[in-house]
Protein backbone atom coordinates (compact mmCIF):
# COMPACT_ATOMS: atom_id res chain seq x y z
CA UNK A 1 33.13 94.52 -36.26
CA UNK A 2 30.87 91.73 -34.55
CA UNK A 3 27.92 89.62 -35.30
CA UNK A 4 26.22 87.24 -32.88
CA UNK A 5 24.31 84.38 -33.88
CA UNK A 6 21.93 83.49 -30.86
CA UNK A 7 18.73 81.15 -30.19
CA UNK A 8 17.81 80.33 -33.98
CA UNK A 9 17.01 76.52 -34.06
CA UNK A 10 17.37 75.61 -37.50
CA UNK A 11 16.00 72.15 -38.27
CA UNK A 12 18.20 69.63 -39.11
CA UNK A 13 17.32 69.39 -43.00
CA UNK A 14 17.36 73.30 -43.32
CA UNK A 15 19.72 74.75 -45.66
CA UNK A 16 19.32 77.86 -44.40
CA UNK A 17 20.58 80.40 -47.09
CA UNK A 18 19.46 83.49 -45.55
CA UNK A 19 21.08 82.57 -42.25
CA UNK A 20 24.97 82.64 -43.92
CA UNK A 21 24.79 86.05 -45.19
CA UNK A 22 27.02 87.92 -42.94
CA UNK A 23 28.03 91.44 -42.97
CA UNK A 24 31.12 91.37 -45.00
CA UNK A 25 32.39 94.12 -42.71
CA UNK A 26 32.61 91.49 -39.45
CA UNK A 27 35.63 90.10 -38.32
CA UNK A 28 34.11 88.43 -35.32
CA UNK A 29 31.20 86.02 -35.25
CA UNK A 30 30.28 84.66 -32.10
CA UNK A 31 27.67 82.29 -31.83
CA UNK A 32 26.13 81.26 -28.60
CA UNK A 33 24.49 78.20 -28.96
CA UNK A 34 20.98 77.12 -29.32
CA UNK A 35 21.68 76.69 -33.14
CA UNK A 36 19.63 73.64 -33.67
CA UNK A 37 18.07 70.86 -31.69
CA UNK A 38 20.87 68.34 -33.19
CA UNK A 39 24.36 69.02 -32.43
CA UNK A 40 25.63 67.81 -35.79
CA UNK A 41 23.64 70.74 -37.34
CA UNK A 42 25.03 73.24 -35.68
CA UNK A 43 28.34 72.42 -35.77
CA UNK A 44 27.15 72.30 -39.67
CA UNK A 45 26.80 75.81 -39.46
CA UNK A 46 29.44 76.98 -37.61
CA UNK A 47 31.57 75.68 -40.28
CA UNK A 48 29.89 76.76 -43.27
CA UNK A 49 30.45 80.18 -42.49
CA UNK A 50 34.11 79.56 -41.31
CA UNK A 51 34.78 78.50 -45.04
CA UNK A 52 32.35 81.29 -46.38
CA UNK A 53 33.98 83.94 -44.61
CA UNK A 54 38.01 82.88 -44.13
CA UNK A 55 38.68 86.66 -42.82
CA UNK A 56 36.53 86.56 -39.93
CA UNK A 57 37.27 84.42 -36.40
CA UNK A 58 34.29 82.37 -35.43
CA UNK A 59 33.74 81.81 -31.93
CA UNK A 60 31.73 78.86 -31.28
CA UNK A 61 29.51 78.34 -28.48
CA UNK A 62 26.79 75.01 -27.52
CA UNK A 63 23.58 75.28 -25.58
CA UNK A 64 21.57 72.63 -23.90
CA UNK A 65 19.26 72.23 -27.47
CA UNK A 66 22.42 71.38 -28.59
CA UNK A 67 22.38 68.53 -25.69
CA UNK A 68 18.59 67.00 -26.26
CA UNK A 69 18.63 63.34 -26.34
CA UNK A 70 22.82 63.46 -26.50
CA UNK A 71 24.44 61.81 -23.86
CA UNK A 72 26.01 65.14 -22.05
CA UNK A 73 29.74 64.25 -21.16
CA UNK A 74 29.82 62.60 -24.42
CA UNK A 75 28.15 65.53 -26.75
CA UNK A 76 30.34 68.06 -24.85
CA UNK A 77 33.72 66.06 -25.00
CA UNK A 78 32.84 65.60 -28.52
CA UNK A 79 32.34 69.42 -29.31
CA UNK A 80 35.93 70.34 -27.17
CA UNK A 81 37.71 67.65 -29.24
CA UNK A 82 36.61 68.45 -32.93
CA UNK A 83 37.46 72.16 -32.91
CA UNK A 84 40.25 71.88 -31.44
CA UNK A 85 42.03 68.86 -32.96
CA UNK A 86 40.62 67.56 -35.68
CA UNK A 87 42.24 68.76 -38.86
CA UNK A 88 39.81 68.61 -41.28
CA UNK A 89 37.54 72.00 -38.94
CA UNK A 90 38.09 75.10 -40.85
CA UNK A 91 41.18 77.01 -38.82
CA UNK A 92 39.32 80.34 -38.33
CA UNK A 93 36.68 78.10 -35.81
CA UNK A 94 37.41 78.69 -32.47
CA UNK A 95 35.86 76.85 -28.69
CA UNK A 96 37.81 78.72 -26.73
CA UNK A 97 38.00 78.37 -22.94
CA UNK A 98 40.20 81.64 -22.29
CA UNK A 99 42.66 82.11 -24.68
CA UNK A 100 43.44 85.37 -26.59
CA UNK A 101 41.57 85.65 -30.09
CA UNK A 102 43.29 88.45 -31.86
CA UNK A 103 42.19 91.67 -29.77
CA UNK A 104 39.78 89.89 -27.19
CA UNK A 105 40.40 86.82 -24.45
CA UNK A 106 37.13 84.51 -25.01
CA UNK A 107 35.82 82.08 -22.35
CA UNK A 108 32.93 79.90 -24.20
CA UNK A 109 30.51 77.98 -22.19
CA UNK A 110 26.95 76.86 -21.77
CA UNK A 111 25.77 79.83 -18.56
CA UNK A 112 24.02 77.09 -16.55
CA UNK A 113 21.06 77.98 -15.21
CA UNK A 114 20.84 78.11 -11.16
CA UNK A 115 17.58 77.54 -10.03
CA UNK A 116 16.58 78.73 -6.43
CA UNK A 117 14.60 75.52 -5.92
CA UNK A 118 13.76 72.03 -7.16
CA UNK A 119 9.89 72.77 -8.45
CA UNK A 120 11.68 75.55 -10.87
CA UNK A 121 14.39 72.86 -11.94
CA UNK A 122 11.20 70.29 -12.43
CA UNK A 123 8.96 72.84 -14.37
CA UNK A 124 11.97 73.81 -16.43
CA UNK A 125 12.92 72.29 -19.99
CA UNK A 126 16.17 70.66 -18.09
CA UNK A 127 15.27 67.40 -17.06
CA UNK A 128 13.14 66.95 -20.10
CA UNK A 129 14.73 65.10 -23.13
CA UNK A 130 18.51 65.22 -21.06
CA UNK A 131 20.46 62.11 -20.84
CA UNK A 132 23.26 61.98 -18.15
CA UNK A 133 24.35 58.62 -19.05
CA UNK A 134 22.46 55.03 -20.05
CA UNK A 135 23.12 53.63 -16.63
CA UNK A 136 19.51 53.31 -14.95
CA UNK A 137 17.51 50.15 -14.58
CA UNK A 138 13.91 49.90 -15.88
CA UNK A 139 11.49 47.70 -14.42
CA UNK A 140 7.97 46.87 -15.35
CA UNK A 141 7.26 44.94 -11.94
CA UNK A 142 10.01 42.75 -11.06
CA UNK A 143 11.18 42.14 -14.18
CA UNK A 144 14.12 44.36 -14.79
CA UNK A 145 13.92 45.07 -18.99
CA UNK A 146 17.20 46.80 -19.27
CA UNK A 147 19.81 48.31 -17.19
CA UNK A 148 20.95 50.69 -20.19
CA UNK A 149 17.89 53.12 -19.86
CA UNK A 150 18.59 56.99 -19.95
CA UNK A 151 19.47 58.58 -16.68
CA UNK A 152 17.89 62.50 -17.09
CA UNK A 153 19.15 65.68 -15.47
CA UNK A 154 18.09 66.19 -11.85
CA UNK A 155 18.69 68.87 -9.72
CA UNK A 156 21.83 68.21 -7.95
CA UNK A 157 22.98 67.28 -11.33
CA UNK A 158 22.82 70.93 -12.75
CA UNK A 159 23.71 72.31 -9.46
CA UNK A 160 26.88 70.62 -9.90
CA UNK A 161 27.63 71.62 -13.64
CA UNK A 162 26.61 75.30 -12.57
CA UNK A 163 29.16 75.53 -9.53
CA UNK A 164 32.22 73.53 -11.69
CA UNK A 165 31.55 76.59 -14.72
CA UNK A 166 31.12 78.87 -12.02
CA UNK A 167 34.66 77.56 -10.84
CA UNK A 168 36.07 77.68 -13.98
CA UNK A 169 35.02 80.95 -15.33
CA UNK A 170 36.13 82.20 -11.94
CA UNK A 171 39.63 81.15 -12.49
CA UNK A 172 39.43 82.49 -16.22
CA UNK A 173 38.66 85.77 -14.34
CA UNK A 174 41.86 86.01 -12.23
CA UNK A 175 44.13 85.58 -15.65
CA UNK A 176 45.08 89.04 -17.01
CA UNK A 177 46.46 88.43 -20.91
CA UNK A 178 45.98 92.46 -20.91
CA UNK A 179 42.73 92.02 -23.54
CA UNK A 180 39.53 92.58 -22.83
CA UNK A 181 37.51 89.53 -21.61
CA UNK A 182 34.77 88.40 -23.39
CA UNK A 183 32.72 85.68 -21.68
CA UNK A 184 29.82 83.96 -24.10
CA UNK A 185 26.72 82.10 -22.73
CA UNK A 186 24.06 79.93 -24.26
CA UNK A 187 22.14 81.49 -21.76
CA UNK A 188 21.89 84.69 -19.45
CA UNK A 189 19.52 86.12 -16.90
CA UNK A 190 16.57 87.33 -18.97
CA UNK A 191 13.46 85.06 -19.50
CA UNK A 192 13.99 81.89 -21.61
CA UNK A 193 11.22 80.24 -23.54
CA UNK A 194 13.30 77.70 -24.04
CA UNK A 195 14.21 76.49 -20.51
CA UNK A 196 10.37 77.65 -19.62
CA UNK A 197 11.09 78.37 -16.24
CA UNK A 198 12.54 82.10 -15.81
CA UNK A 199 13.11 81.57 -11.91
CA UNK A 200 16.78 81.78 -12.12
CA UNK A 201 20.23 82.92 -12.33
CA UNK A 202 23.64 82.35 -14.55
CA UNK A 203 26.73 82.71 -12.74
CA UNK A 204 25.24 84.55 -10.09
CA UNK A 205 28.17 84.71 -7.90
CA UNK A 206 30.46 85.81 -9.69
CA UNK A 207 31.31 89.80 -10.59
CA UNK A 208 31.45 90.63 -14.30
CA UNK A 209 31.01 93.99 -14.11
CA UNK A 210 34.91 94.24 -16.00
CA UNK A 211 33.37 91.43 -18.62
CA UNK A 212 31.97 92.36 -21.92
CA UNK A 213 29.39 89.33 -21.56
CA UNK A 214 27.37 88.17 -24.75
CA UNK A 215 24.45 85.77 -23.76
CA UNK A 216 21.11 84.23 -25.70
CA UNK A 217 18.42 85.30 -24.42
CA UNK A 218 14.83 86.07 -25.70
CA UNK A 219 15.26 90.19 -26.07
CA UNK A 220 17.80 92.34 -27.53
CA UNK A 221 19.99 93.77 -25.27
CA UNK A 222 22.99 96.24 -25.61
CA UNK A 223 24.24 97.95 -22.63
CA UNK A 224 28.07 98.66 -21.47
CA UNK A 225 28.67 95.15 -20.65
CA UNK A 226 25.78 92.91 -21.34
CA UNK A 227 25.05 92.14 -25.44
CA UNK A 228 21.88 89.78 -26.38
CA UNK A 229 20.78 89.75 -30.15
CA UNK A 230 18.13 86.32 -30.71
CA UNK A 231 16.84 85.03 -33.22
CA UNK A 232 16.87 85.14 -37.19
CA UNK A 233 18.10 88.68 -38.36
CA UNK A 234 21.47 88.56 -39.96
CA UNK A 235 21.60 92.28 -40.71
CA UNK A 236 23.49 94.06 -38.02
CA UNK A 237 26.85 94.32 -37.37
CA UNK A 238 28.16 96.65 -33.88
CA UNK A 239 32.08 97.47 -32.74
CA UNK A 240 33.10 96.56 -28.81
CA UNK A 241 35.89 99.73 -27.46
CA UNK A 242 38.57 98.02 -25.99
């Protein structure tokens, strides 16, 4: 059985109790990111119920909350390199980019959003509280104060990320480890409050018609081969045919 864990911001200080009881019957979570606004939180999460619930694989998944004020290459190279090598991350937590998970082959990754022009990049959430790098110069008249201040997301910046996952995923695509592929997304196609914005696409070039593809979103969702379930309810549990 499965359980997703989708768009529930928890705030940093929050134990959050009610959000650990699981269905004892799962033996997958997948969580999709947008956990909490601080990356150390969520990751916080993701491992409390890896040690509260040893029998069941949990497949981890970051959104761009997860990102807000965090230096991106950084944050993300950070997430990659904990689960997977650190010793001290509970075995049964998983980032997986395409590899075979008992039954299922999981591709994890953040579903950037393509925008079909600049005003809906600029009226979205994305270049809002995003930090490329600390690499741009601030003046205040000629007098350059530091050259260490935040450079934001722009457009061609998140045009970029979204073609390279596009790439990626694409590749994933053409491997057949005879399981059924399950691709998870911080975000899919159906209106975000969170990016603001709802004029665009994830991954729209690519054909997942053969992908059982679970996504946050801001509605529940459960058709054939697209699964959304936000927000705070811990009480379901559903089976995926193989």
């Amino acid at each position: 059985m499965f359980h997703i864990v989708s768009d529930i911001f928890l705030d940093f200080h929050e134990k959050a109790i009610d959000q650990h009881q699981i269905p004892s019957t799962t033996s997958y979570i997948l969580i999709t990111g947008n956990i909490s606004l601080e990356n150390k939180r969520s990751m916080l999460y993701a491992e409390t119920l890896a040690k509260q619930y040893p029998h069941a694989k949990i497949i981890y998944n970051f959104g761009l909350a997860e990102l807000i004020g965090k230096k991106f290459q950084g944050a993300v190279d950070g997430v990659y390199t904990k689960i997977r090598y650190l010793k001290n991350v509970p075995l049964n937590l998983y980032y997986p980019k395409g590899e075979v998970i008992g039954g299922y082959d999981f591709y994890s990754t953040i579903g950037w959003p393509v925008y079909s022009n600049i005003e809906s990049f600029e009226n979205s959430r994305l270049p809002k509280g995003t930090v490329i790098d600390y690499t741009e110069e601030f003046y205040i008249g000629d007098l350059c104060v530091t050259d260490k201040y935040q450079r934001s997301f722009d457009y061609q910046f998140s045009i970029d990320q979204a073609n390279d996952e596009a790439n990626l995923v694409k590749e994933w695509l053409k491997v057949d480890q005879g399981k059924q592929k399950i691709l998870i997304t911080a975000f899919g196609n159906c209106f975000s409050n969170y990016l603001i914005d709802s004029n665009y696409k994830v991954l729209p070039s690519l054909d997942l018609s053969n992908v059982i593809w679970v996504f946050g979103s801001d509605f529940r969702i459960m058709t054939k081969n697209q699964i959304s379930v936000p927000g705070r309810d811990r009480t379901y549990c559903f089976s995926l045919v193989q």
